[in-house]
PDB file of N, CA and C in Angstrom:
ATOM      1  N   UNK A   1      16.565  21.312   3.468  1.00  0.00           N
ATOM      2  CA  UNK A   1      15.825  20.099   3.766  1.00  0.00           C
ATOM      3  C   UNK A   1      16.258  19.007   2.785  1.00  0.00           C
ATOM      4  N   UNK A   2      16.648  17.683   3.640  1.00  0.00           N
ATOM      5  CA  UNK A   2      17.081  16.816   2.456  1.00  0.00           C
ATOM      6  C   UNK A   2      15.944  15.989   2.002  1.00  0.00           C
ATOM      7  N   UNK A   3      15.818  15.774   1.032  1.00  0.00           N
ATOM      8  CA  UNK A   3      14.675  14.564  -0.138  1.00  0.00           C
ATOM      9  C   UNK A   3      14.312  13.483   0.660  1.00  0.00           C
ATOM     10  N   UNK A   4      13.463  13.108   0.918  1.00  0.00           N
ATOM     11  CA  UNK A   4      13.249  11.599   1.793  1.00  0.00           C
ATOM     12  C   UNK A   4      13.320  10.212   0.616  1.00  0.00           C
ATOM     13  N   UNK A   5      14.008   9.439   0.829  1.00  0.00           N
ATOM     14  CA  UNK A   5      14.147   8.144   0.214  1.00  0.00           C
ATOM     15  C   UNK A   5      12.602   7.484  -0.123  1.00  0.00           C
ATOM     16  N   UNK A   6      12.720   7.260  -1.781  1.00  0.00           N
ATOM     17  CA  UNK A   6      11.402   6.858  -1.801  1.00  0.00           C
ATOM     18  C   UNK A   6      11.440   5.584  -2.168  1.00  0.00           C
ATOM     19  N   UNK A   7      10.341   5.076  -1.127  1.00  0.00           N
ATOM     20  CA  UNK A   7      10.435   3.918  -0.690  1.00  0.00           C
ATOM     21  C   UNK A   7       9.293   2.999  -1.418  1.00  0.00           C
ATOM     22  N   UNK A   8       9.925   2.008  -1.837  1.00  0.00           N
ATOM     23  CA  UNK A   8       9.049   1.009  -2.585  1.00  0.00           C
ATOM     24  C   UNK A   8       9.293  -0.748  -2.415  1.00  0.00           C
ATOM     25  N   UNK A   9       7.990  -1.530  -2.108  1.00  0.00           N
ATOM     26  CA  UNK A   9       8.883  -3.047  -1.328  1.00  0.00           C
ATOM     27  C   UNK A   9       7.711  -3.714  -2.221  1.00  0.00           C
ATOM     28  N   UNK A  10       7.283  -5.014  -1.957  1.00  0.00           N
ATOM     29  CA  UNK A  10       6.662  -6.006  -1.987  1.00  0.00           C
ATOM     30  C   UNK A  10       6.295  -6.283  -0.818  1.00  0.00           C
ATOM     31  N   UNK A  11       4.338  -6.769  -0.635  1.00  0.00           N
ATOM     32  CA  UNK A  11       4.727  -7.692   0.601  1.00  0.00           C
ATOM     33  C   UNK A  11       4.021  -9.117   0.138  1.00  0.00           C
ATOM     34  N   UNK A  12       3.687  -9.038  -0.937  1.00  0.00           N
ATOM     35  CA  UNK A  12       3.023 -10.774  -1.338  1.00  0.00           C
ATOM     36  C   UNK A  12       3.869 -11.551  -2.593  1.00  0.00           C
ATOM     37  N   UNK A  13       4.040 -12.081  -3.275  1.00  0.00           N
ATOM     38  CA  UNK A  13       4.508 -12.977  -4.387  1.00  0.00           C
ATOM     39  C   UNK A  13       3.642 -13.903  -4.062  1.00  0.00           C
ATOM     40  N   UNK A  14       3.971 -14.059  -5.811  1.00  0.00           N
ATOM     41  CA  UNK A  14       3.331 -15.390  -6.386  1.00  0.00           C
ATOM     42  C   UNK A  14       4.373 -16.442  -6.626  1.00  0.00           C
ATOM     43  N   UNK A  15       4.378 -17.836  -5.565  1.00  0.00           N
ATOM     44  CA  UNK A  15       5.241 -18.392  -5.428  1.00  0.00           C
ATOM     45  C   UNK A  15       4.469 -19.777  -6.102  1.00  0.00           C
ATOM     46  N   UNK A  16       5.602 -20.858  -6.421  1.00  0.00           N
ATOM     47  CA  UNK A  16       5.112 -22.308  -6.564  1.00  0.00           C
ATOM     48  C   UNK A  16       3.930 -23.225  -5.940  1.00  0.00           C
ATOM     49  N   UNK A  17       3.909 -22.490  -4.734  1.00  0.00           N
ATOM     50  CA  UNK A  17       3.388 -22.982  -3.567  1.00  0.00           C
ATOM     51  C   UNK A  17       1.798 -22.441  -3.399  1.00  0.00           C
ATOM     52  N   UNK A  18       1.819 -21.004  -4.414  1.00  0.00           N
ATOM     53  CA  UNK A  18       0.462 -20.253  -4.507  1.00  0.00           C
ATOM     54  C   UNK A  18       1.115 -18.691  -3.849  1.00  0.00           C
ATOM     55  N   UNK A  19      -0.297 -17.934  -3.387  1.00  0.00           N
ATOM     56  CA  UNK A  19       0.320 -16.494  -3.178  1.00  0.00           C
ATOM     57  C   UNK A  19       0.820 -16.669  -1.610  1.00  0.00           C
ATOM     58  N   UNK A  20       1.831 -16.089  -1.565  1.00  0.00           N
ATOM     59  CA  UNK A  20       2.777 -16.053  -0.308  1.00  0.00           C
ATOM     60  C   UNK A  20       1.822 -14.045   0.183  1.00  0.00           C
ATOM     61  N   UNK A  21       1.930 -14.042   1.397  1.00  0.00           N
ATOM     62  CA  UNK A  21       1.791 -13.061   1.918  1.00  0.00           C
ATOM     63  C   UNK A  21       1.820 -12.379   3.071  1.00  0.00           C
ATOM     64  N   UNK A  22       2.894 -11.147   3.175  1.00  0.00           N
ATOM     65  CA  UNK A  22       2.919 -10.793   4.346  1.00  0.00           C
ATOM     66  C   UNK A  22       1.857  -9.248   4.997  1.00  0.00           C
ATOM     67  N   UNK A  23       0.946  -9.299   4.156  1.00  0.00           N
ATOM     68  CA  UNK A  23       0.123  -8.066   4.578  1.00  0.00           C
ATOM     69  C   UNK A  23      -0.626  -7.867   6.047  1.00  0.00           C
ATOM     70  N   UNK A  24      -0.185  -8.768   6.862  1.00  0.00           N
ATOM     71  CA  UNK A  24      -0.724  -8.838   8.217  1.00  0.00           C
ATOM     72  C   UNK A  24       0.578  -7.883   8.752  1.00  0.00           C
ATOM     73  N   UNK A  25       1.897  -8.341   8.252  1.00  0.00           N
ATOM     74  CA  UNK A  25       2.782  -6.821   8.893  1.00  0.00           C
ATOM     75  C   UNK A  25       2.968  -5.635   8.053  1.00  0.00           C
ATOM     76  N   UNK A  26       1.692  -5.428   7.319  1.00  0.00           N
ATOM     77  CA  UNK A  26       1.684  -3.634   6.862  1.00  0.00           C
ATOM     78  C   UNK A  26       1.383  -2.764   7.961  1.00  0.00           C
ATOM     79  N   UNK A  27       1.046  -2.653   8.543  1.00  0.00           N
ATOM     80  CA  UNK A  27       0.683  -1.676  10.029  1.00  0.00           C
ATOM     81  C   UNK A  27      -0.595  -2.383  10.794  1.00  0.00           C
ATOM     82  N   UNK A  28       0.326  -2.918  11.783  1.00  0.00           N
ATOM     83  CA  UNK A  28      -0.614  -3.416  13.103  1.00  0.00           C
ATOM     84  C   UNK A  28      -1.789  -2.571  14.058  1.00  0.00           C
ATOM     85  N   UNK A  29      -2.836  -3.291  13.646  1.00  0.00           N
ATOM     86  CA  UNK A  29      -4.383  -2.480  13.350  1.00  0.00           C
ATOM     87  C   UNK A  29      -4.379  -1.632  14.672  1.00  0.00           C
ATOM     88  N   UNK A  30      -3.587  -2.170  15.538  1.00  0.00           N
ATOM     89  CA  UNK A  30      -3.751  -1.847  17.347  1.00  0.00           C
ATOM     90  C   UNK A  30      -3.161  -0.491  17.705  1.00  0.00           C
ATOM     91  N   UNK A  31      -2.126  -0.155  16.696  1.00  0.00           N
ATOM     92  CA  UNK A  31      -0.979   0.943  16.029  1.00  0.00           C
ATOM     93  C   UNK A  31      -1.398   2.383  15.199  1.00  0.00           C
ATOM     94  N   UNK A  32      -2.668   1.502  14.047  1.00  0.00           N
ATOM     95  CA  UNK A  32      -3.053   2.825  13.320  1.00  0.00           C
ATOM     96  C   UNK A  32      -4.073   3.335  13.672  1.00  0.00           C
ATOM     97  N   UNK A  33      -3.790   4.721  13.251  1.00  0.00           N
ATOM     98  CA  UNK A  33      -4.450   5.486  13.369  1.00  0.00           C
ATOM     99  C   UNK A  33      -6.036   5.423  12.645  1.00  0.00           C
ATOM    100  N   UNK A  34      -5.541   5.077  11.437  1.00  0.00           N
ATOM    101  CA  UNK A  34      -6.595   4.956  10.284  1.00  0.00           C
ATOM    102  C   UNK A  34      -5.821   3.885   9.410  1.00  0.00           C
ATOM    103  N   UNK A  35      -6.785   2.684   8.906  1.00  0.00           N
ATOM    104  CA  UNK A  35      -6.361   2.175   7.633  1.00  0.00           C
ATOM    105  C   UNK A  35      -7.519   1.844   6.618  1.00  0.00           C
ATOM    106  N   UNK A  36      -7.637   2.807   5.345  1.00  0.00           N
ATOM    107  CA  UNK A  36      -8.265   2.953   4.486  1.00  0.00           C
ATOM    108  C   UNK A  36      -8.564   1.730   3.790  1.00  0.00           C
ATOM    109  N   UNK A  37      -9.126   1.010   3.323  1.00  0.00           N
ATOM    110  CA  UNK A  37      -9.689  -0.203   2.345  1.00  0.00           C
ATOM    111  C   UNK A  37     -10.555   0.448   1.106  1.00  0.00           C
ATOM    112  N   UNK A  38     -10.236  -0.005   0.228  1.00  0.00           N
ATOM    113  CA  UNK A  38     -10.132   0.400  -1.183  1.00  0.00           C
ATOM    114  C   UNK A  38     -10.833  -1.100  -2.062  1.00  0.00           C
ATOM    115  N   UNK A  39     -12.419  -0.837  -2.406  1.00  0.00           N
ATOM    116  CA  UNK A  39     -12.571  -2.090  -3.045  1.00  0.00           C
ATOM    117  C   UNK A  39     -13.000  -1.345  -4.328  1.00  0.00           C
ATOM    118  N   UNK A  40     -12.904  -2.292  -5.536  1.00  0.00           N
ATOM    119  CA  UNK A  40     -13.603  -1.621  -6.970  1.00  0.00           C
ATOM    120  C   UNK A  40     -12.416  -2.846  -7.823  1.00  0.00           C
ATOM    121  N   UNK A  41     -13.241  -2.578  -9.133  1.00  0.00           N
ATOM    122  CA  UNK A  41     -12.416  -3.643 -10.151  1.00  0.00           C
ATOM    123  C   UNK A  41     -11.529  -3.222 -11.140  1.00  0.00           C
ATOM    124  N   UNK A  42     -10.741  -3.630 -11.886  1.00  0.00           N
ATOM    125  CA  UNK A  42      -9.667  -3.559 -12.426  1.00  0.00           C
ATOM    126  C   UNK A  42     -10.007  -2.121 -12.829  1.00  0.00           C
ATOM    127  N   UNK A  43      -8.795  -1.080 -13.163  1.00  0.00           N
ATOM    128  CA  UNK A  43      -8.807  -0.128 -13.613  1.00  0.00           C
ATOM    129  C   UNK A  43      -9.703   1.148 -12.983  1.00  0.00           C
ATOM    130  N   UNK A  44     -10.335   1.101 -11.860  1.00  0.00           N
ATOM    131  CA  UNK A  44     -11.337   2.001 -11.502  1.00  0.00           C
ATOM    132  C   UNK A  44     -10.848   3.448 -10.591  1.00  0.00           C
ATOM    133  N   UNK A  45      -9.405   2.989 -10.681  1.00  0.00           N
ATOM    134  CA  UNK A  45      -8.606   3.800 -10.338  1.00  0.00           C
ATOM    135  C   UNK A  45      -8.030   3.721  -9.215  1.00  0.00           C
ATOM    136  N   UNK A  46      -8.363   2.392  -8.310  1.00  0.00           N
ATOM    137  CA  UNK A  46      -7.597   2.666  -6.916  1.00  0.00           C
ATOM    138  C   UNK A  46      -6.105   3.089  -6.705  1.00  0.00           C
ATOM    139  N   UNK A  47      -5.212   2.603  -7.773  1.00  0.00           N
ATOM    140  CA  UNK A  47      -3.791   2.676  -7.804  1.00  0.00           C
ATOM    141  C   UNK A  47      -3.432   4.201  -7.841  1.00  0.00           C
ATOM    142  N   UNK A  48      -4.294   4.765  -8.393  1.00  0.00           N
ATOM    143  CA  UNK A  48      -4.178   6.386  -8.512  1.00  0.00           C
ATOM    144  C   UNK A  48      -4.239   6.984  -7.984  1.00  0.00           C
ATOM    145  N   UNK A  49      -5.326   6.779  -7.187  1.00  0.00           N
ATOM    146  CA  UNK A  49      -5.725   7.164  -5.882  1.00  0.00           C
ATOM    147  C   UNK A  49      -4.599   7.596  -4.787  1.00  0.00           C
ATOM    148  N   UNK A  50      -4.449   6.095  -4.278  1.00  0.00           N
ATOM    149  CA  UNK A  50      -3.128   5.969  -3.391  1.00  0.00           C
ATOM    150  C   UNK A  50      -1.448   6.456  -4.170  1.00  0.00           C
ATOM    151  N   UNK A  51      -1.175   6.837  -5.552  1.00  0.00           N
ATOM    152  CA  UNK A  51      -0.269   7.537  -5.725  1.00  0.00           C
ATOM    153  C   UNK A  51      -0.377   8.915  -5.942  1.00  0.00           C
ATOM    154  N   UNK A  52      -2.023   9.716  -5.742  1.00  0.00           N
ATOM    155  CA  UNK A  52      -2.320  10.929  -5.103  1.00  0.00           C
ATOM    156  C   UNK A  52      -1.798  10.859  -4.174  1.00  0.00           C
ATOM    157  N   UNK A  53      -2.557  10.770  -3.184  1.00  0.00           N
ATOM    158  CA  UNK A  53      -2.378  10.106  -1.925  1.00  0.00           C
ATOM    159  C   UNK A  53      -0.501  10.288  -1.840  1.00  0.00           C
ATOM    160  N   UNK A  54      -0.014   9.560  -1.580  1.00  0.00           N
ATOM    161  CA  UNK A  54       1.348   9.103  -1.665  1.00  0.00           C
ATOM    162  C   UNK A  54       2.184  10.729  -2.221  1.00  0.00           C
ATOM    163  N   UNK A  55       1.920  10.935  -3.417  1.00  0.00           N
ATOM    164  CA  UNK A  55       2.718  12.623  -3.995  1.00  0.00           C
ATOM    165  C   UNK A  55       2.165  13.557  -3.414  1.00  0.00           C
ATOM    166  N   UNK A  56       0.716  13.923  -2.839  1.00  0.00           N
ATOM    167  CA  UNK A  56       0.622  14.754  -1.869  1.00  0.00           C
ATOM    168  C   UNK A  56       1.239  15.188  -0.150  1.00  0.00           C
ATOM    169  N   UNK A  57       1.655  13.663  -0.252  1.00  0.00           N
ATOM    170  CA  UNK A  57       2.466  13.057   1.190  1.00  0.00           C
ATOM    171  C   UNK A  57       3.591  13.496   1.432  1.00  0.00           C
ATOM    172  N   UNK A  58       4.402  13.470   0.161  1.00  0.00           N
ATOM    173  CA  UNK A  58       6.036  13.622  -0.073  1.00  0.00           C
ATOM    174  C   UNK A  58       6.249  15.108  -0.317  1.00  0.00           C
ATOM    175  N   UNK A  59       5.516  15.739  -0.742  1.00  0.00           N
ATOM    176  CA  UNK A  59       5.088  16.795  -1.130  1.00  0.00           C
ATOM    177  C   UNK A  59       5.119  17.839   0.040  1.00  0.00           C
ATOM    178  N   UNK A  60       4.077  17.451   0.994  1.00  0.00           N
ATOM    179  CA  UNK A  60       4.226  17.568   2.150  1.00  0.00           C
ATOM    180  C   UNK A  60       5.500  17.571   3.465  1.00  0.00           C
ATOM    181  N   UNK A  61       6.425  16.841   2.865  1.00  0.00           N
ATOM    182  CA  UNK A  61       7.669  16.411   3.842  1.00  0.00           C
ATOM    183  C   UNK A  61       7.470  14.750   4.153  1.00  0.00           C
ATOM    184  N   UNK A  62       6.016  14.404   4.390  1.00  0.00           N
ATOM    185  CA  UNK A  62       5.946  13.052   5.020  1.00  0.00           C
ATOM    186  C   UNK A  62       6.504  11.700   4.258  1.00  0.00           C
ATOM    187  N   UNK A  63       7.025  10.859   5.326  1.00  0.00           N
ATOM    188  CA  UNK A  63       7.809   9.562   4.591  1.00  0.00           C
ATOM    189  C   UNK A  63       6.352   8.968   3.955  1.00  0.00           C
ATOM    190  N   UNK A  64       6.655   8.050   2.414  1.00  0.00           N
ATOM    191  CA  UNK A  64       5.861   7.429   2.154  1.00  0.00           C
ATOM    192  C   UNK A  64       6.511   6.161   1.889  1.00  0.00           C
ATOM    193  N   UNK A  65       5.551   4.963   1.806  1.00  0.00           N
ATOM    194  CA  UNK A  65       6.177   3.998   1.730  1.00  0.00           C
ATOM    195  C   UNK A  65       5.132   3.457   0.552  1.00  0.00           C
ATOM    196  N   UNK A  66       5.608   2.995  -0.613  1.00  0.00           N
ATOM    197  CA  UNK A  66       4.987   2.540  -1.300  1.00  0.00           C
ATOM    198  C   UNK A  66       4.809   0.775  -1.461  1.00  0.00           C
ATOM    199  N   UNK A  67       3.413  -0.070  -1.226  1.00  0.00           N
ATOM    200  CA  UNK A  67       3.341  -1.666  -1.623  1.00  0.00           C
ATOM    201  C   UNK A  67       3.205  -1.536  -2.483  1.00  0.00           C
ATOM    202  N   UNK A  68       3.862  -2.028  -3.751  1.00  0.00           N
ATOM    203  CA  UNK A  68       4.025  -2.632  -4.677  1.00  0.00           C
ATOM    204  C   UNK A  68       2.940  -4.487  -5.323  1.00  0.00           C
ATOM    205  N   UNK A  69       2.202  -4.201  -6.281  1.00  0.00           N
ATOM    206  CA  UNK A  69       1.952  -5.405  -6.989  1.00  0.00           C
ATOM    207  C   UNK A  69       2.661  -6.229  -6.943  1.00  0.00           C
ATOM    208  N   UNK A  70       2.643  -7.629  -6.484  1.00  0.00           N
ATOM    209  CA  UNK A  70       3.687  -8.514  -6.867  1.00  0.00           C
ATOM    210  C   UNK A  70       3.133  -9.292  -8.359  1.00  0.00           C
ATOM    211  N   UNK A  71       1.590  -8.956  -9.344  1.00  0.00           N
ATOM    212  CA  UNK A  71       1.240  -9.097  -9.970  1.00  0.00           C
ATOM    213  C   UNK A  71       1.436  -8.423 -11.269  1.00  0.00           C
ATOM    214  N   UNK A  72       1.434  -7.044 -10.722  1.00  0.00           N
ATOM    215  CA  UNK A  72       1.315  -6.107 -11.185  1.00  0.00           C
ATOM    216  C   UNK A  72       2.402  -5.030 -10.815  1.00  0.00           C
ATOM    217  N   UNK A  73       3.440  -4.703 -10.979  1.00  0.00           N
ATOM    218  CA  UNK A  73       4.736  -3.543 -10.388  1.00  0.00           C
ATOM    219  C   UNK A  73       3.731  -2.370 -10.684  1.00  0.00           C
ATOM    220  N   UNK A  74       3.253  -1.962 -11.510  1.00  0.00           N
ATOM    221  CA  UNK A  74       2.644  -0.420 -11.837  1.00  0.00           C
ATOM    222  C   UNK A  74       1.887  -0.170 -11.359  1.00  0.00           C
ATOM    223  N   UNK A  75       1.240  -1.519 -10.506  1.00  0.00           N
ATOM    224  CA  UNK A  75       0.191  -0.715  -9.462  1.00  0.00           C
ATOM    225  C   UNK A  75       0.495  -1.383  -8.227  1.00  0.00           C
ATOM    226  N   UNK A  76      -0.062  -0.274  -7.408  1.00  0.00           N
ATOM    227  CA  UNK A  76      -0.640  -0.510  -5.856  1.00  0.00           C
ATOM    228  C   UNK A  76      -1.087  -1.259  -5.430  1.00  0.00           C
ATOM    229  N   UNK A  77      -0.659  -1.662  -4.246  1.00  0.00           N
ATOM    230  CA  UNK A  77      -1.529  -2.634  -3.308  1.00  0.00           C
ATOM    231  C   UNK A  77      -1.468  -2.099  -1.634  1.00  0.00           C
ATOM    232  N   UNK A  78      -0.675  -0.615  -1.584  1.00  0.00           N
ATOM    233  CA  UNK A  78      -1.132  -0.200  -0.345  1.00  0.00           C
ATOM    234  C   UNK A  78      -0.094   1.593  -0.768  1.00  0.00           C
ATOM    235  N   UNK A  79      -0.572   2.319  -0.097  1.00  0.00           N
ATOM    236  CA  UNK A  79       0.346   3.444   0.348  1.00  0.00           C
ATOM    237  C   UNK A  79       0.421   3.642   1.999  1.00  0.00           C
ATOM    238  N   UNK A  80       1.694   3.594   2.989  1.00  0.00           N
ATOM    239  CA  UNK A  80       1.788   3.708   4.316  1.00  0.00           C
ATOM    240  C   UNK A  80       2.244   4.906   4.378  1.00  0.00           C
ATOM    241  N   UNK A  81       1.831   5.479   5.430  1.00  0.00           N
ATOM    242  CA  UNK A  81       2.288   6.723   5.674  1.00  0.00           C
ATOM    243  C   UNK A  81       2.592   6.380   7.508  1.00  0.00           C
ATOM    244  N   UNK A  82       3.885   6.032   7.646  1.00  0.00           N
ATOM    245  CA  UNK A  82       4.317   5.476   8.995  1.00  0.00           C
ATOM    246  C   UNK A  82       4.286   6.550  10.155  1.00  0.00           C
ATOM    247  N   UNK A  83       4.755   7.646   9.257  1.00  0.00           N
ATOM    248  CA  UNK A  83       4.772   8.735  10.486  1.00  0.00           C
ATOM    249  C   UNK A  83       3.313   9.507  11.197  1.00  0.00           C
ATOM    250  N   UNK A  84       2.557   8.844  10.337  1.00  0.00           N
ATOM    251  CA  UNK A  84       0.918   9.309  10.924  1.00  0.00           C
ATOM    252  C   UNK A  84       0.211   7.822  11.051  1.00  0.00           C
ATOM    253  N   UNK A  85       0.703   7.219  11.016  1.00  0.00           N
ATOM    254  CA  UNK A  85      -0.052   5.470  11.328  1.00  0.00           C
ATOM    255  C   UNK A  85      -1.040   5.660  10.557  1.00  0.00           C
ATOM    256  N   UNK A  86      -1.197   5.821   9.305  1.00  0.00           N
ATOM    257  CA  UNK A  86      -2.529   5.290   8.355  1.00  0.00           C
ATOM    258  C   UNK A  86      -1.624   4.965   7.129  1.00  0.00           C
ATOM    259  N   UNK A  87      -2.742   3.972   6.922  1.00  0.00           N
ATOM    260  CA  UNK A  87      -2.159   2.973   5.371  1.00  0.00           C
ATOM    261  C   UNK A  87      -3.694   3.189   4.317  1.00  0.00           C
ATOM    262  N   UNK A  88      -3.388   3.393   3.252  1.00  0.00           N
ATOM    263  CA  UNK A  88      -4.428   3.301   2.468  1.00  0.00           C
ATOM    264  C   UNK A  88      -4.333   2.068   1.464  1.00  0.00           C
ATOM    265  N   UNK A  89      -5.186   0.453   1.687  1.00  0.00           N
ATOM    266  CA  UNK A  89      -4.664  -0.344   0.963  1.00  0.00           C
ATOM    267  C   UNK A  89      -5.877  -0.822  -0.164  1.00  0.00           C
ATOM    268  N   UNK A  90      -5.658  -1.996  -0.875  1.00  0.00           N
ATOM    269  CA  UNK A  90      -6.153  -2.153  -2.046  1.00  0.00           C
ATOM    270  C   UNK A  90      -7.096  -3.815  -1.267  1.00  0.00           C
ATOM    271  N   UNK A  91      -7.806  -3.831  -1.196  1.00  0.00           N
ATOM    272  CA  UNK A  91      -8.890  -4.311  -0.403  1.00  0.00           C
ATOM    273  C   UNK A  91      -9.143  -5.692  -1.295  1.00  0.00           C
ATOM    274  N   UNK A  92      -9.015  -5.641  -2.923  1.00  0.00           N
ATOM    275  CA  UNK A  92      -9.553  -6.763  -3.569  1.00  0.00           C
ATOM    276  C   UNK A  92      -8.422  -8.097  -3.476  1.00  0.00           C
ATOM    277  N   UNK A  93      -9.062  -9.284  -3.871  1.00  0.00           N
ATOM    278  CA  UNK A  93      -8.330 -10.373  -4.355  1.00  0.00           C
ATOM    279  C   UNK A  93      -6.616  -9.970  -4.877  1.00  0.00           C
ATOM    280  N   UNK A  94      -5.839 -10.514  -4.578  1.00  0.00           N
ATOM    281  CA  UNK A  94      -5.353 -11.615  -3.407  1.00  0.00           C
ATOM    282  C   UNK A  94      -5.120 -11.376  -2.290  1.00  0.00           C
ATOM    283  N   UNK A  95      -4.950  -9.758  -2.329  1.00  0.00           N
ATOM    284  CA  UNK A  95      -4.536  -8.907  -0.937  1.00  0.00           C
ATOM    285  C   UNK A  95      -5.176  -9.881   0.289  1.00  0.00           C
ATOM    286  N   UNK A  96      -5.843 -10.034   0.228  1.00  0.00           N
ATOM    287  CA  UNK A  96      -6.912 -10.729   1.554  1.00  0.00           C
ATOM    288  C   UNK A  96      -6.953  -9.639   2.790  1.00  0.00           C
ATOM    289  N   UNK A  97      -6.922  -8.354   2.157  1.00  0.00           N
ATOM    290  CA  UNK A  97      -7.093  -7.284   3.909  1.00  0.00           C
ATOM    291  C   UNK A  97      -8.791  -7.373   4.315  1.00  0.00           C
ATOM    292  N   UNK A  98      -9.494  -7.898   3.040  1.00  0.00           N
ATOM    293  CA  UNK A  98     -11.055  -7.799   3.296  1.00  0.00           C
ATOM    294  C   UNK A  98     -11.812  -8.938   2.339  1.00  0.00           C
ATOM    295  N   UNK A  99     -12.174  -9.764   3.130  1.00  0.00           N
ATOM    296  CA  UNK A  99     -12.396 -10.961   2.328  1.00  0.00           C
ATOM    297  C   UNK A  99     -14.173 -10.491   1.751  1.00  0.00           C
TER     298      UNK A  99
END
């Protein structure tokens, strides 16, 4: 069995202009199966969570796709798991998945 490519992107920056963001194409709601929302404040562990989440996945065989902080690189702002249509994302400010 070969290693699956582990996958890590951006989908927001912080641009001149203010926060740029493409989190409306993390997985189209009409598509998933499940998408998890994750609210709590700095440090409460959501990022951990979803890189449970995420090493239990790979672990498993399943592709993971890791969002990346554009604030923050060391943490999370979503884990996708494409081949089962659920995303587990990070719900607070700037993300805007849950106002």
């Amino acid at each position: 069995m070969t290693a699956l490519p582990h996958i890590q992107y951006f989908l927001g920056a912080n641009s001149p202009a203010g926060f740029y963001s493409l989190y409306d194409h993390l997985l189209p709601p009409e598509e998933a199966r499940a998408i998890y929302i994750l609210k709590g404040g700095p440090g409460c562990g959501k990022s951990t969570l979803m890189r449970k989440v995420g090493a239990w996945a790979e672990k498993a065989g399943l592709e993971v796709e890791y969002i990346l902080c554009s604030g923050d690189p060391d943490s999370l702002d979503a884990v996708v798991l494409p081949g089962k249509q659920v995303a587990i994302v990070d719900g607070t400010a700037p993300q805007g998945i849950v106002s």
